[in-house]
N, C-alpha and C. Protein backbone atom coordinates (compact mmCIF):
# COMPACT_ATOMS: atom_id res chain seq x y z
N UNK A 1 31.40 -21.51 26.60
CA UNK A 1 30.65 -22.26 27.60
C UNK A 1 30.11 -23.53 26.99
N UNK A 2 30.29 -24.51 27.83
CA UNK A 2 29.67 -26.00 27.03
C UNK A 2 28.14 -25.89 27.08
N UNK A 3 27.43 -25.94 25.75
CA UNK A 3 26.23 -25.49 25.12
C UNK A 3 25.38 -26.76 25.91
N UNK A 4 25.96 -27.15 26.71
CA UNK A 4 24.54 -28.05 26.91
C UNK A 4 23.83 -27.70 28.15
N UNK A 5 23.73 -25.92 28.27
CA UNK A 5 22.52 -25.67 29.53
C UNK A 5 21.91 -25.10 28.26
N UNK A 6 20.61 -25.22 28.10
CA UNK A 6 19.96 -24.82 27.23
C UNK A 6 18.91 -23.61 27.71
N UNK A 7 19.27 -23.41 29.13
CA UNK A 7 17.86 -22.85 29.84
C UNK A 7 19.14 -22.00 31.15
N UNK A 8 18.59 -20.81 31.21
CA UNK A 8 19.10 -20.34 32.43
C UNK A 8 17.74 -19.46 33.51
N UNK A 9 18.22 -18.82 34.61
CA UNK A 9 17.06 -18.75 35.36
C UNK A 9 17.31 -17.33 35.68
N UNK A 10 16.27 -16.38 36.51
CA UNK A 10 16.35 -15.52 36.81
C UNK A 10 15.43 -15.80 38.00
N UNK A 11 15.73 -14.84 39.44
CA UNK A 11 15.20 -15.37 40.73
C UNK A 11 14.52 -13.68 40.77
N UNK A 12 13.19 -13.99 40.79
CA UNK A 12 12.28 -11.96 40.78
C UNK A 12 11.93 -11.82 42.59
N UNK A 13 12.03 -11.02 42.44
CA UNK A 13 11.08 -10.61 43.99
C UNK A 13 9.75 -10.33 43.31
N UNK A 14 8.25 -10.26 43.82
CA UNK A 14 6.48 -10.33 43.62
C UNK A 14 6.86 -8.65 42.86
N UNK A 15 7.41 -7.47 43.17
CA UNK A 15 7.45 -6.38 42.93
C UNK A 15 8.37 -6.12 41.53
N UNK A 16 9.37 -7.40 41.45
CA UNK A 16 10.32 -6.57 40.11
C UNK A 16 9.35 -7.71 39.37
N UNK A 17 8.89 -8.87 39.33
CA UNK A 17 8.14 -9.45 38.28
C UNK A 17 7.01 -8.76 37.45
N UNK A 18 6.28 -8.28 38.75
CA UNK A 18 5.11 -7.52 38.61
C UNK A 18 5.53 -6.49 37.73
N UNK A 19 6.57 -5.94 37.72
CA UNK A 19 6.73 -4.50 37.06
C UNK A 19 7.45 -4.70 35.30
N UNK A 20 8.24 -5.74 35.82
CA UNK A 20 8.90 -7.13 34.41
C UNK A 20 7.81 -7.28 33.67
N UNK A 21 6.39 -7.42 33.78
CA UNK A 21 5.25 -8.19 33.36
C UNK A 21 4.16 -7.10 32.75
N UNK A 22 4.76 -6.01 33.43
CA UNK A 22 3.83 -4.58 32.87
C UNK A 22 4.17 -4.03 32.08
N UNK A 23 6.13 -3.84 32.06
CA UNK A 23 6.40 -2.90 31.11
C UNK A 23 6.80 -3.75 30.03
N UNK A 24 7.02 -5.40 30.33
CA UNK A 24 7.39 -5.69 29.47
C UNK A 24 8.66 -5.60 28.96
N UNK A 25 9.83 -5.11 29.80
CA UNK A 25 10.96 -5.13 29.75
C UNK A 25 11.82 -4.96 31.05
N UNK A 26 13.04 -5.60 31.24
CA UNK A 26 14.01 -5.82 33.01
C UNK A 26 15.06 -5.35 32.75
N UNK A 27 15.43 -4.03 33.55
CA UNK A 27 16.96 -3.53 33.20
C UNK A 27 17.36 -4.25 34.19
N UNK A 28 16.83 -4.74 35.31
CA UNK A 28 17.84 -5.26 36.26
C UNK A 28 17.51 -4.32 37.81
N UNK A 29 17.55 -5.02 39.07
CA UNK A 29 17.31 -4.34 39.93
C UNK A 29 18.90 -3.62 40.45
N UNK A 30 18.71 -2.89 41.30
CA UNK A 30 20.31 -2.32 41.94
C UNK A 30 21.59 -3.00 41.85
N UNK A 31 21.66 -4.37 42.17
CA UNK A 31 22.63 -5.32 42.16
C UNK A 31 22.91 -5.09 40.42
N UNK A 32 22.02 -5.56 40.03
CA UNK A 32 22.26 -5.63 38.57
C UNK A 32 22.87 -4.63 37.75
N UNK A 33 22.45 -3.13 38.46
CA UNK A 33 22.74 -2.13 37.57
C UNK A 33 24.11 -1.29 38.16
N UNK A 34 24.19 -2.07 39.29
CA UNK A 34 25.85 -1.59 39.92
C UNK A 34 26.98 -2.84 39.21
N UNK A 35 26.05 -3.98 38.69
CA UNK A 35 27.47 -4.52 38.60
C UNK A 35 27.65 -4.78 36.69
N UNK A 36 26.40 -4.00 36.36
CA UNK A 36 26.84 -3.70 34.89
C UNK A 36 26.04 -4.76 33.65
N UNK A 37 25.42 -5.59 34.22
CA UNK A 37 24.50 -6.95 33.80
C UNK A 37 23.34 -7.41 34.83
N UNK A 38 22.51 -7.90 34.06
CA UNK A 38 21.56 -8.76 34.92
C UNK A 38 21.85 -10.22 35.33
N UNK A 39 21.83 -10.16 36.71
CA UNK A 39 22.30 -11.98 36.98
C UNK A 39 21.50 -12.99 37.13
N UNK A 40 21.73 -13.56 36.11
CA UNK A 40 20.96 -15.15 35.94
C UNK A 40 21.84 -16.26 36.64
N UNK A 41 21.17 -17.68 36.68
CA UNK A 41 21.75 -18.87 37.26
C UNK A 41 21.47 -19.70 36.66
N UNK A 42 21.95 -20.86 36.29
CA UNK A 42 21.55 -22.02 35.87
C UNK A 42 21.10 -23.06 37.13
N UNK A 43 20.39 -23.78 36.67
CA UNK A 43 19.42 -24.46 37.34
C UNK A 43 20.10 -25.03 38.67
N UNK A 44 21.64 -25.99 38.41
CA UNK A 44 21.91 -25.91 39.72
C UNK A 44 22.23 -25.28 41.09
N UNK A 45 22.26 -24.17 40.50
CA UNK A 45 22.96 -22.58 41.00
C UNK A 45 21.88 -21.74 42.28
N UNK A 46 20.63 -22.22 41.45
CA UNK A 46 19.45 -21.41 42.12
C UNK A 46 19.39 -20.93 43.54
N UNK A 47 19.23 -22.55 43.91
CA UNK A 47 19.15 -22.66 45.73
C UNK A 47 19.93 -21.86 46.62
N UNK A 48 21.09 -21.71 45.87
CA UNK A 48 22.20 -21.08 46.58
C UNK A 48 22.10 -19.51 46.05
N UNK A 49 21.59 -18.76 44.79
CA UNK A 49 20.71 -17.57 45.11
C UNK A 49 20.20 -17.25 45.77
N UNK A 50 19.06 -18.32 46.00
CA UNK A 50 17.84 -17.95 46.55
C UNK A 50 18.64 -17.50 48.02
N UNK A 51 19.30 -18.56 48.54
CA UNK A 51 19.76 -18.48 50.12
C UNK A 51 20.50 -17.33 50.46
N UNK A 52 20.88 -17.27 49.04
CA UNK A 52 22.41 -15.72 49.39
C UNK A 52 21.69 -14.38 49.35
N UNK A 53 20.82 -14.27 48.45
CA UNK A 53 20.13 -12.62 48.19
C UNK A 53 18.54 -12.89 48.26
N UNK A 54 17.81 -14.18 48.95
CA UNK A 54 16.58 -13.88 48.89
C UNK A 54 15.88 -14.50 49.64
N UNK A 55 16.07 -14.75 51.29
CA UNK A 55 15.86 -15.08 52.37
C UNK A 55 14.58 -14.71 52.50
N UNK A 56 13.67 -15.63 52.99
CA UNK A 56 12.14 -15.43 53.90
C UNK A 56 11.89 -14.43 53.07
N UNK A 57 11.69 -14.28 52.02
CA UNK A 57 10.71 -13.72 50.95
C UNK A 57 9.95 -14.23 49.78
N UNK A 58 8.95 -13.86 49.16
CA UNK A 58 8.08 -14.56 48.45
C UNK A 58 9.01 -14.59 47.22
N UNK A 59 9.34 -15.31 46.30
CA UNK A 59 9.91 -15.24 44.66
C UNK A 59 9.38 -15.73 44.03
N UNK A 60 10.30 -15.57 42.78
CA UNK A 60 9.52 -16.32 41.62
C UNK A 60 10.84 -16.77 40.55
N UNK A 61 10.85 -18.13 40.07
CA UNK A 61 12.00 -18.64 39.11
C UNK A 61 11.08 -18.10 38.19
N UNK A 62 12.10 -17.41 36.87
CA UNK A 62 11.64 -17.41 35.60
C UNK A 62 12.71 -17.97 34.76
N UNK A 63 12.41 -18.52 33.88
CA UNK A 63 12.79 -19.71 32.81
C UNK A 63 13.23 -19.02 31.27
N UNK A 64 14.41 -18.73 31.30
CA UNK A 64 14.73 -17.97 29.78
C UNK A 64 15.59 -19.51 28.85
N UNK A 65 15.20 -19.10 28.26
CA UNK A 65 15.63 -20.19 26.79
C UNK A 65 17.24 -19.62 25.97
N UNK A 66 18.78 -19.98 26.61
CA UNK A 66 20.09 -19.42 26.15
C UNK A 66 19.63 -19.24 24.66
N UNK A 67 19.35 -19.95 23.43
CA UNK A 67 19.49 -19.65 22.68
C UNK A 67 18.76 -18.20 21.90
N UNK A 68 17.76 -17.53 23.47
CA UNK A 68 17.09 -16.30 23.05
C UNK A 68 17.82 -15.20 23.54
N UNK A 69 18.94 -15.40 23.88
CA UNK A 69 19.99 -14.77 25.36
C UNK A 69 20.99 -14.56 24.91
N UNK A 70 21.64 -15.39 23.48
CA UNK A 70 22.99 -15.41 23.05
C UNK A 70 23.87 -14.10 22.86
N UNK A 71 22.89 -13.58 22.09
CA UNK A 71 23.96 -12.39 21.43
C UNK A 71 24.42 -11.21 22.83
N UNK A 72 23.55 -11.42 23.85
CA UNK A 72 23.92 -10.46 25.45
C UNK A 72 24.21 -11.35 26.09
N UNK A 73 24.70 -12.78 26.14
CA UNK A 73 24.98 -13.73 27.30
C UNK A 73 26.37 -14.10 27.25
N UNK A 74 26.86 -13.69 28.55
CA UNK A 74 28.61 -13.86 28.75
C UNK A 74 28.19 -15.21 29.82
N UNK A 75 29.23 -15.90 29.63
CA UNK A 75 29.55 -17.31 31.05
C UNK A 75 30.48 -16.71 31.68
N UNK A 76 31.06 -16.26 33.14
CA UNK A 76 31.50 -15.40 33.96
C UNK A 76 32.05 -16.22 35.12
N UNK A 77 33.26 -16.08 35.68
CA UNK A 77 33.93 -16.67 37.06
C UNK A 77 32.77 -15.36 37.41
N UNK A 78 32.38 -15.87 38.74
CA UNK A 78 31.40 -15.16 39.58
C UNK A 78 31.58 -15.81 41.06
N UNK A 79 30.94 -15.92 41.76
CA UNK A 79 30.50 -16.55 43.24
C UNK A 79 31.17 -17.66 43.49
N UNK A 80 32.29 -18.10 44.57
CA UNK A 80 32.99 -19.38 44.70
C UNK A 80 33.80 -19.62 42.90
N UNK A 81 34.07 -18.35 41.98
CA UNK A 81 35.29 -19.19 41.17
C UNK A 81 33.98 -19.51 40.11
N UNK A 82 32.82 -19.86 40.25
CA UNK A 82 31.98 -20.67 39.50
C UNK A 82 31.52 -19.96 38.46
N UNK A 83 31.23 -20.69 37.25
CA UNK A 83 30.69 -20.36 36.48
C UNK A 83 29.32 -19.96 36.17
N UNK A 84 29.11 -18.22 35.96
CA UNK A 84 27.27 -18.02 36.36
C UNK A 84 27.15 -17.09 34.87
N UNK A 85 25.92 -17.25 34.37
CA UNK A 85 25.35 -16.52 33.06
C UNK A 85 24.66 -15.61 33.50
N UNK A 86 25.40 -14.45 32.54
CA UNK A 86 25.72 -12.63 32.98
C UNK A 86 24.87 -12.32 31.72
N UNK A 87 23.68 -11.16 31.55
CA UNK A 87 23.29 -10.76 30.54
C UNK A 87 23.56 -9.50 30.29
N UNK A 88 23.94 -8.88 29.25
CA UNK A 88 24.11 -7.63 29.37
C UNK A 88 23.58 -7.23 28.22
N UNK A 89 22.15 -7.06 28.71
CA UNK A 89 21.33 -6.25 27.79
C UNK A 89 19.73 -5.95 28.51
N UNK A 90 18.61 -6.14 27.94
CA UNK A 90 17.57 -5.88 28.71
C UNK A 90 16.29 -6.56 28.10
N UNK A 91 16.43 -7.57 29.26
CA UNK A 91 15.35 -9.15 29.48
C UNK A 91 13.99 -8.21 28.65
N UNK A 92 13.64 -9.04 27.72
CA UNK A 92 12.27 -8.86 27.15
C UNK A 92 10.99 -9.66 27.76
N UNK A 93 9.62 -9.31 28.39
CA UNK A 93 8.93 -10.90 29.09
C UNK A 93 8.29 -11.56 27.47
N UNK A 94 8.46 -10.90 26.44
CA UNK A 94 8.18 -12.51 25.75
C UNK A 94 9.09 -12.97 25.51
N UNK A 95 10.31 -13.48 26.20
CA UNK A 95 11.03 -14.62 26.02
C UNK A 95 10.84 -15.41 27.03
N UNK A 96 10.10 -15.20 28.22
CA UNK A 96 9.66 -15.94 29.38
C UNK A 96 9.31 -17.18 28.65
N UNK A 97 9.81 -18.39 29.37
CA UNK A 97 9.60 -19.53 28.89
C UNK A 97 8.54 -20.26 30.35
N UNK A 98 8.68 -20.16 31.46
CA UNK A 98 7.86 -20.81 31.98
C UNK A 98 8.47 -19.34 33.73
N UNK A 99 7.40 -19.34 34.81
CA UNK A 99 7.02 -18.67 35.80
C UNK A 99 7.04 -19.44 36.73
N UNK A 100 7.94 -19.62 37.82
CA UNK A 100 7.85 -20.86 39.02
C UNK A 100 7.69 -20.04 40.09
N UNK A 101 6.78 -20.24 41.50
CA UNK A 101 6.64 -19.82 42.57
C UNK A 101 7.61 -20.86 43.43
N UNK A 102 8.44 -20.11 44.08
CA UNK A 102 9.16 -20.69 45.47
C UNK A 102 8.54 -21.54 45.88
N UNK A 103 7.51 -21.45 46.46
CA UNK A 103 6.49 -22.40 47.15
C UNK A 103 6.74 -24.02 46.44
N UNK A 104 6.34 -23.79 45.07
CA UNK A 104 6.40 -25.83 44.47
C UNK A 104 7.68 -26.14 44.33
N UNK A 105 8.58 -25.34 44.56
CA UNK A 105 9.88 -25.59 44.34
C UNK A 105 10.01 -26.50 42.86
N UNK A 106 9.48 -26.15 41.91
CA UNK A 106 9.48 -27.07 40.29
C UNK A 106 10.68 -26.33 39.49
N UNK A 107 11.51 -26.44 39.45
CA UNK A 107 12.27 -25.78 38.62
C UNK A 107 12.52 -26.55 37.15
């Protein structure tokens, strides 16, 4: 994958963050654990998450740093042919790099 996304994203619902933030570790919700990885997006990718699996609900962007991601991060034909970053292992929250609410739309 050409190394110059340095940052990929993960889109939470208020309930899997909340629980991400307690235990301190994300196997991944249902989607994730039927299709064998946790699915992340890169930044241009998001919107079109958000629209596909997370309609009129509250979220939250979280901000992982690839080079903390490497040794579990595959680049994957996924959705439309496109290229989306697949983790296959289990998100730690201190690698959280930054917490975005839907609402400011700041990615």
């Amino acid at each position: 994958m050409n190394k110059k996304f340095h940052f990929v994203y993960r889109v939470f619902r208020k309930k899997e963050l909340d629980d991400f933030r307690k235990k301190k570790l994300f196997l991944g919700n249902d989607l994730d654990v039927s299709s064998g990885f946790i699915h992340l997006s890169m930044d241009h990718q998001i919107e079109d998450t958000i629209n596909k699996y997370f309609k009129k609900e509250p979220i939250y962007i979280v901000k992982f740093k690839v080079s903390d991601l490497e040794d579990s991060l595959r680049w994957e034909k996924s959705r439309n042919k496109e290229i989306f970053p697949h983790y296959y292992g289990i998100l730690k929250s201190s690698l959280i790099i930054k917490i975005t609410s839907k609402a400011n739309n700041e990615f």
